[in-house]
Each structure stands twice: as structure tokens, then as C-alpha cells.
PDB file of N, CA and C in Angstrom:
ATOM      1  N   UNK A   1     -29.103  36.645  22.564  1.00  0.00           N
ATOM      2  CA  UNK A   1     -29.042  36.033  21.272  1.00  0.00           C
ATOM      3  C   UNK A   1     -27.730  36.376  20.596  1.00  0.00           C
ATOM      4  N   UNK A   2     -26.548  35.771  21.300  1.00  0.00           N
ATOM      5  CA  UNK A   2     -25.338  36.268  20.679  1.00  0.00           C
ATOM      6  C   UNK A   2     -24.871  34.811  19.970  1.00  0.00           C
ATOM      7  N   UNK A   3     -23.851  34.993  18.644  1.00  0.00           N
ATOM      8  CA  UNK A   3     -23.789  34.036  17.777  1.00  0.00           C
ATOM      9  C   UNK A   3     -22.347  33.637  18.370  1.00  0.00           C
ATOM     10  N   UNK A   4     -21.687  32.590  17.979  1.00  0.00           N
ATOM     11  CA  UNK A   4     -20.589  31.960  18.337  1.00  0.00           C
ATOM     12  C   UNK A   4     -19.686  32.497  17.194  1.00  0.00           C
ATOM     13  N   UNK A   5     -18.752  33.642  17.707  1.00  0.00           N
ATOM     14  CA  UNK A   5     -17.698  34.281  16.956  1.00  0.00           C
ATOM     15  C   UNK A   5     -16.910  33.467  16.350  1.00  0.00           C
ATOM     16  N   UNK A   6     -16.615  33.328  14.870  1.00  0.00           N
ATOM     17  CA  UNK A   6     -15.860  32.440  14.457  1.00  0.00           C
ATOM     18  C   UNK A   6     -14.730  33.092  13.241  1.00  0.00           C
ATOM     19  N   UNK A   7     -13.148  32.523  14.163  1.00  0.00           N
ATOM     20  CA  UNK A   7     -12.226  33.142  13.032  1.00  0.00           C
ATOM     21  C   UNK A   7     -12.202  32.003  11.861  1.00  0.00           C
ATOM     22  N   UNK A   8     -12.371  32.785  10.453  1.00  0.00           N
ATOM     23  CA  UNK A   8     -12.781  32.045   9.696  1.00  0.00           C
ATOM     24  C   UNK A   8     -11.443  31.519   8.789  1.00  0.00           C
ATOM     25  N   UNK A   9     -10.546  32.081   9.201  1.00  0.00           N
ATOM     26  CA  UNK A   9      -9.053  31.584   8.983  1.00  0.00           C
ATOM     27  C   UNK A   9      -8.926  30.332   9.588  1.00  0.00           C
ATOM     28  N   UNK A  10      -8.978  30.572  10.917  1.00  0.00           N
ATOM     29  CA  UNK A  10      -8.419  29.070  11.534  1.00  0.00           C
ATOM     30  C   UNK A  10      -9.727  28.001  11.506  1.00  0.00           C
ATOM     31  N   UNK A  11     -10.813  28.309  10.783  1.00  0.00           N
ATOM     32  CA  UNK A  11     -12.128  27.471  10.534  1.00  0.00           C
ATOM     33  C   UNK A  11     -11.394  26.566   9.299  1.00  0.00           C
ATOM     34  N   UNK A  12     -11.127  27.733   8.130  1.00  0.00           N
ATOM     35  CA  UNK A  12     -10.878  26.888   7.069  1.00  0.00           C
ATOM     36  C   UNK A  12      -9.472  25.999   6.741  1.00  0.00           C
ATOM     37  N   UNK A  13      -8.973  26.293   7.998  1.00  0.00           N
ATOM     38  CA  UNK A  13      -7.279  25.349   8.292  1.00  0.00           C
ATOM     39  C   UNK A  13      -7.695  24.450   8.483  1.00  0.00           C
ATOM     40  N   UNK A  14      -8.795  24.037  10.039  1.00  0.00           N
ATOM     41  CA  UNK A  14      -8.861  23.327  10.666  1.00  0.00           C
ATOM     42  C   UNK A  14     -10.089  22.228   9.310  1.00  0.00           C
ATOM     43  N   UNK A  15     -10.893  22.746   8.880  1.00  0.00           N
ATOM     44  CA  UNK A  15     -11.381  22.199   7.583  1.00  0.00           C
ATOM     45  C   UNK A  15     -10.175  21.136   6.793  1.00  0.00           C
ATOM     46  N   UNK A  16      -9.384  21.942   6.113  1.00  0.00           N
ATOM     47  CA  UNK A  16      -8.341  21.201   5.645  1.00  0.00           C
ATOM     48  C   UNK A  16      -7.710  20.230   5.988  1.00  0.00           C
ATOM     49  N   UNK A  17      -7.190  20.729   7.340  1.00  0.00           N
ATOM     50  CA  UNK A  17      -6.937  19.586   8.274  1.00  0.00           C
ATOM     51  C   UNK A  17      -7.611  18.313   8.379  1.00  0.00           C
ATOM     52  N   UNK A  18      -8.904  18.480   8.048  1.00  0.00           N
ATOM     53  CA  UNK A  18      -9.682  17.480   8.570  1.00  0.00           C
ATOM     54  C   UNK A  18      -9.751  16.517   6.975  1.00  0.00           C
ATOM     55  N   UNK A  19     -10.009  17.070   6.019  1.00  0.00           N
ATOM     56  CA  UNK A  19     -10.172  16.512   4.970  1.00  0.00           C
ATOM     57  C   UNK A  19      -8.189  15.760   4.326  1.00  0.00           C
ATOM     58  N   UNK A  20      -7.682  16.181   4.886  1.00  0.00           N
ATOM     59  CA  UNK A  20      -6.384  15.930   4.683  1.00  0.00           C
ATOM     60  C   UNK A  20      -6.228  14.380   5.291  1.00  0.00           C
ATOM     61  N   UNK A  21      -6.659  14.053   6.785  1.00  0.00           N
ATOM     62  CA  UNK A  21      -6.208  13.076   7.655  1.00  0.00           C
ATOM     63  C   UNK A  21      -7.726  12.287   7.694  1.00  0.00           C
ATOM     64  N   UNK A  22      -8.706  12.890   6.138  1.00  0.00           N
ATOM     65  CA  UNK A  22      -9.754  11.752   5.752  1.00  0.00           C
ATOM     66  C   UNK A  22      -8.596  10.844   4.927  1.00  0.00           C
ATOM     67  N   UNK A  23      -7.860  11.640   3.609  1.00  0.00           N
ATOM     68  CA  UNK A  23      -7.503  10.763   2.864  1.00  0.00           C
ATOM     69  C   UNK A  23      -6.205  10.375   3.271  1.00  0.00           C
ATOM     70  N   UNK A  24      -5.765  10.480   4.236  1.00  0.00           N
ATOM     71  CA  UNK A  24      -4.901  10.067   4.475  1.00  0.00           C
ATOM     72  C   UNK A  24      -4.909   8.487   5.064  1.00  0.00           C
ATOM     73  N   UNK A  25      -6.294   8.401   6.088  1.00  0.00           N
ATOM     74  CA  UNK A  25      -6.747   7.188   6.386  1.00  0.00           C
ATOM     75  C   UNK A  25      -7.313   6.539   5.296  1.00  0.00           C
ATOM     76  N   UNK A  26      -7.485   6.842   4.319  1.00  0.00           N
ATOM     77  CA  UNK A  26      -7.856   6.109   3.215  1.00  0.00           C
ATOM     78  C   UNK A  26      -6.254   5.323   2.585  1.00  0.00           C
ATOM     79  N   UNK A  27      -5.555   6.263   2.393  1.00  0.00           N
ATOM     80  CA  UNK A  27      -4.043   5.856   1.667  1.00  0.00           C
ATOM     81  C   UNK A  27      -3.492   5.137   2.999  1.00  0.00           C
ATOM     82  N   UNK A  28      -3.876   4.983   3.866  1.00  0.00           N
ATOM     83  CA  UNK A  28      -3.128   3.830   5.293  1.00  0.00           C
ATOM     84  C   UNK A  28      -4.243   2.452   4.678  1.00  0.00           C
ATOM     85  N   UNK A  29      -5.127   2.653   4.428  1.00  0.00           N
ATOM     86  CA  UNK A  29      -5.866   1.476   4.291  1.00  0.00           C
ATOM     87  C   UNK A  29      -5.730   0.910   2.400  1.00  0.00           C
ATOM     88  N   UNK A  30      -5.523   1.602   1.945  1.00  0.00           N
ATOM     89  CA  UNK A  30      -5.288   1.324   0.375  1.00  0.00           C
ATOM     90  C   UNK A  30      -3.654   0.505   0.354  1.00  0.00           C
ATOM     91  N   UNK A  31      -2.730   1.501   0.926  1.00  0.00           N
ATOM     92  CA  UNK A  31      -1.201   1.103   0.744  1.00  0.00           C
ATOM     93  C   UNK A  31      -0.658   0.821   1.591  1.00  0.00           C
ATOM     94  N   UNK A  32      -1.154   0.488   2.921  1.00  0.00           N
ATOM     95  CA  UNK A  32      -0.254   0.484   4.262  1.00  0.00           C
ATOM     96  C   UNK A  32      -0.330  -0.586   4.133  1.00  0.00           C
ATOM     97  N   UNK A  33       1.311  -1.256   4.523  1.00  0.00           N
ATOM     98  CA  UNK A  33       1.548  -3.058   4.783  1.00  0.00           C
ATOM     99  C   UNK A  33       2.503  -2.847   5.789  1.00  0.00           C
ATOM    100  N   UNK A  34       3.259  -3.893   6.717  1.00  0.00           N
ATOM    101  CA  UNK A  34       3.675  -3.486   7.649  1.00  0.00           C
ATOM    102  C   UNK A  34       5.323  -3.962   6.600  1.00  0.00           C
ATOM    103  N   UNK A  35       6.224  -3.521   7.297  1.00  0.00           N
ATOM    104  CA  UNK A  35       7.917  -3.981   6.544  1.00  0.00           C
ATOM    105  C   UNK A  35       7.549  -5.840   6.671  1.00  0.00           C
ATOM    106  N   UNK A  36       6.938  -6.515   7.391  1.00  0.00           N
ATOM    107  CA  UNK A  36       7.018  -7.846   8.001  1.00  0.00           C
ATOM    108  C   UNK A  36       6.017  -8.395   6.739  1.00  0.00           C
ATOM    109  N   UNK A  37       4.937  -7.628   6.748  1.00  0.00           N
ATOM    110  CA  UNK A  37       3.870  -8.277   5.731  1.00  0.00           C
ATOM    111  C   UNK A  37       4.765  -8.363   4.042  1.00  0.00           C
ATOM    112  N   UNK A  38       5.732  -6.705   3.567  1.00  0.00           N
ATOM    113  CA  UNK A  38       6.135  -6.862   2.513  1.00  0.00           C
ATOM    114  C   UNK A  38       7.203  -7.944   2.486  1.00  0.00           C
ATOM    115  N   UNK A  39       8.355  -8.495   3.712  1.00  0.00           N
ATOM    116  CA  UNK A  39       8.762  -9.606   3.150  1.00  0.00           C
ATOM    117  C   UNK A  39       8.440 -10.741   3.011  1.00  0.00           C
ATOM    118  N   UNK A  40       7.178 -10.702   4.107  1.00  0.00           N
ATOM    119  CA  UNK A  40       6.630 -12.312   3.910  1.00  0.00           C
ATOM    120  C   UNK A  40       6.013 -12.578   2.629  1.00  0.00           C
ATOM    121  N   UNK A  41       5.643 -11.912   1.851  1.00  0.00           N
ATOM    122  CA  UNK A  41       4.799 -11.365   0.587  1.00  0.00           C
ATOM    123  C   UNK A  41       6.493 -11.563  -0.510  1.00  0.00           C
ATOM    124  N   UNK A  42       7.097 -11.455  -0.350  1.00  0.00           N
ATOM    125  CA  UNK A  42       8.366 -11.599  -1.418  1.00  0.00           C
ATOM    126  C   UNK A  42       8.964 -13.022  -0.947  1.00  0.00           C
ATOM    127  N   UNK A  43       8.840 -13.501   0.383  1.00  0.00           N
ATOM    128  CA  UNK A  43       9.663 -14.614   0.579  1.00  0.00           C
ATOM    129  C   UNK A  43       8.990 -15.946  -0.562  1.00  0.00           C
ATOM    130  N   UNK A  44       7.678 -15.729  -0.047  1.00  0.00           N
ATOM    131  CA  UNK A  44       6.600 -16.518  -0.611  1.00  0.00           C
ATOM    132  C   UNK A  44       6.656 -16.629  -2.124  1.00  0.00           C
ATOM    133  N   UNK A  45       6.459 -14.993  -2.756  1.00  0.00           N
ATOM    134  CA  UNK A  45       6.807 -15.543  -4.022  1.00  0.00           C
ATOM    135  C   UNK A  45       8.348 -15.735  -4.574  1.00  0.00           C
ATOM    136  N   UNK A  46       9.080 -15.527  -3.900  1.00  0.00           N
ATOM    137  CA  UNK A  46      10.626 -16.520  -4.220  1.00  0.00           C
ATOM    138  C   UNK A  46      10.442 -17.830  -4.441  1.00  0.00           C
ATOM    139  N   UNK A  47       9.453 -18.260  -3.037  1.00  0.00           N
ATOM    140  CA  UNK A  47       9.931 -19.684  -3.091  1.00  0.00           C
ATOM    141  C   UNK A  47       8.761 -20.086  -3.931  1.00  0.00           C
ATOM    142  N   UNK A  48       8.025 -19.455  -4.695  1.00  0.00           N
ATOM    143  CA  UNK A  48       7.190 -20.214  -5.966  1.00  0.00           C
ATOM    144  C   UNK A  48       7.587 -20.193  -6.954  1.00  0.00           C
ATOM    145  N   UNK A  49       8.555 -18.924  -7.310  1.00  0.00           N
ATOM    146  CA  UNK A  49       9.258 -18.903  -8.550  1.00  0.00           C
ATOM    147  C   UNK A  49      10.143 -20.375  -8.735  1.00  0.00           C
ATOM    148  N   UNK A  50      11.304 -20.736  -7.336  1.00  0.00           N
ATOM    149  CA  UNK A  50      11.889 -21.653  -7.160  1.00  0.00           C
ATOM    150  C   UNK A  50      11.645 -23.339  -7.188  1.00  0.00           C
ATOM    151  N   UNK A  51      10.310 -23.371  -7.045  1.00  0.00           N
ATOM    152  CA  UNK A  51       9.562 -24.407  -6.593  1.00  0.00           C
ATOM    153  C   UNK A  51       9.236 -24.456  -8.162  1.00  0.00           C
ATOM    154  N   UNK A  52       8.896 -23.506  -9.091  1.00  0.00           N
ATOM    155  CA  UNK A  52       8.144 -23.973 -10.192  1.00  0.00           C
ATOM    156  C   UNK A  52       9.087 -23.842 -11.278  1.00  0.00           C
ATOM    157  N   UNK A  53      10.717 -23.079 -10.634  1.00  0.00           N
ATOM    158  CA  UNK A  53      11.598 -23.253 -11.586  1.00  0.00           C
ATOM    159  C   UNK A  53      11.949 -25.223 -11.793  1.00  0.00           C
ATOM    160  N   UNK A  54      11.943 -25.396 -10.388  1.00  0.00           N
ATOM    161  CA  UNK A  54      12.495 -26.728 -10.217  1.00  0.00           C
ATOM    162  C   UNK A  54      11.707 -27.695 -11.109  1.00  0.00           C
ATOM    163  N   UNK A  55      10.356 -27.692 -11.477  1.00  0.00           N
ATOM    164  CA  UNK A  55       9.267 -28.569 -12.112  1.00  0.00           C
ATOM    165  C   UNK A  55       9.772 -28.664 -13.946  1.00  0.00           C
ATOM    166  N   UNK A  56      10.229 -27.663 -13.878  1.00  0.00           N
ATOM    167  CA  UNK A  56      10.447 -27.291 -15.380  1.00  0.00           C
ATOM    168  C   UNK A  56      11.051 -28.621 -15.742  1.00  0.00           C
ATOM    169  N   UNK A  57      10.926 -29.167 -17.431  1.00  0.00           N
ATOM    170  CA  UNK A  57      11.563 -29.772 -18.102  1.00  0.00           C
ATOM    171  C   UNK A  57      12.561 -29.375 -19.222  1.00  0.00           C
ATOM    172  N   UNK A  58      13.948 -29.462 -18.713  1.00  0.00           N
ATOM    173  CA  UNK A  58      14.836 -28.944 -19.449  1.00  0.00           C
ATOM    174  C   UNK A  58      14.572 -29.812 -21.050  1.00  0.00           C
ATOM    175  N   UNK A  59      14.835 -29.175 -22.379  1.00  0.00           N
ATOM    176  CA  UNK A  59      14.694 -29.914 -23.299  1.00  0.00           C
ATOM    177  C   UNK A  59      16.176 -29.177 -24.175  1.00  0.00           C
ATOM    178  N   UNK A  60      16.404 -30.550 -24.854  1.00  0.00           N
ATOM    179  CA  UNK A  60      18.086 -29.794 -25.402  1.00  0.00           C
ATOM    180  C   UNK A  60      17.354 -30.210 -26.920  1.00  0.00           C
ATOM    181  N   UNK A  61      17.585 -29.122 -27.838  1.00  0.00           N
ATOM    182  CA  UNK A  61      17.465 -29.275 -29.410  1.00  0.00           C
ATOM    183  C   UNK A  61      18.660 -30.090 -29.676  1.00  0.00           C
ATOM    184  N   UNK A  62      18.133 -31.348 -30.799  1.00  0.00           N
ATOM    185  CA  UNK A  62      18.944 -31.860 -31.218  1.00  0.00           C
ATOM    186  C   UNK A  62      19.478 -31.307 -32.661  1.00  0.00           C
ATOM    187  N   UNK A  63      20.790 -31.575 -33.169  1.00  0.00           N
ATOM    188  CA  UNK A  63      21.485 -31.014 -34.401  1.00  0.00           C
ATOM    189  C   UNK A  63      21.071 -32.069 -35.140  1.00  0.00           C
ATOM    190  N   UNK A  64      20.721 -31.926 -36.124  1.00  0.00           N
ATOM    191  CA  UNK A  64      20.318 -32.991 -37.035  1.00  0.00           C
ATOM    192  C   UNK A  64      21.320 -32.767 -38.593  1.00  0.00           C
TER     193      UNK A  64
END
């Protein structure tokens, strides 16, 4: 009836460790985009800014 000797130093590292590379997979899934996803994501809204600059109706105040 012998118990499983445990150094309780490298228990509570390896603890840390573990809770560290929980939130870490959380912050890959919250903020991770790939470099390809962030420009396709900026190209897109360029060309809506551009597209909806173009729609605009210029209006000139007249001097009266």
C-alpha cells in the first residue's frame, strides 16, 4: 500500500502549465486570424468605402 510520491513543485508548474495553454487556446480562438484572412478583411472594406464613396451625390451651395 505505497502512495505515488509526488514532487509538489513540479505538480504545481506542470498545473500552471496546463491552465496557461487552456487560455491560451481560448485567445487562438477569440483573436487568431491568419495575415491572409486580415487582408482579405481590409481589401473588402476598401473596396466598400470606394464603391459607396463613388454613389455619393456631390452638392455645391449656391451664393445667393
Amino acid at each position: 500500500m505505497s502512495a505515488e510520491i509526488v514532487n509538489l513543485r513540479q505538480f504545481r508548474k506542470k498545473q500552471a502549465r496546463s491552465v496557461k495553454e487552456k487560455q491560451a487556446e481560448q485567445n487562438r480562438i477569440t483573436f487568431g486570424r491568419t495575415k491572409a484572412e486580415k487582408s482579405l478583411a481590409k481589401a473588402l472594406n476598401e473596396k466598400n468605402v470606394k464603391t459607396h464613396e463613388a454613389g455619393r451625390i456631390e452638392t455645391t451651395e449656391s451664393e445667393d
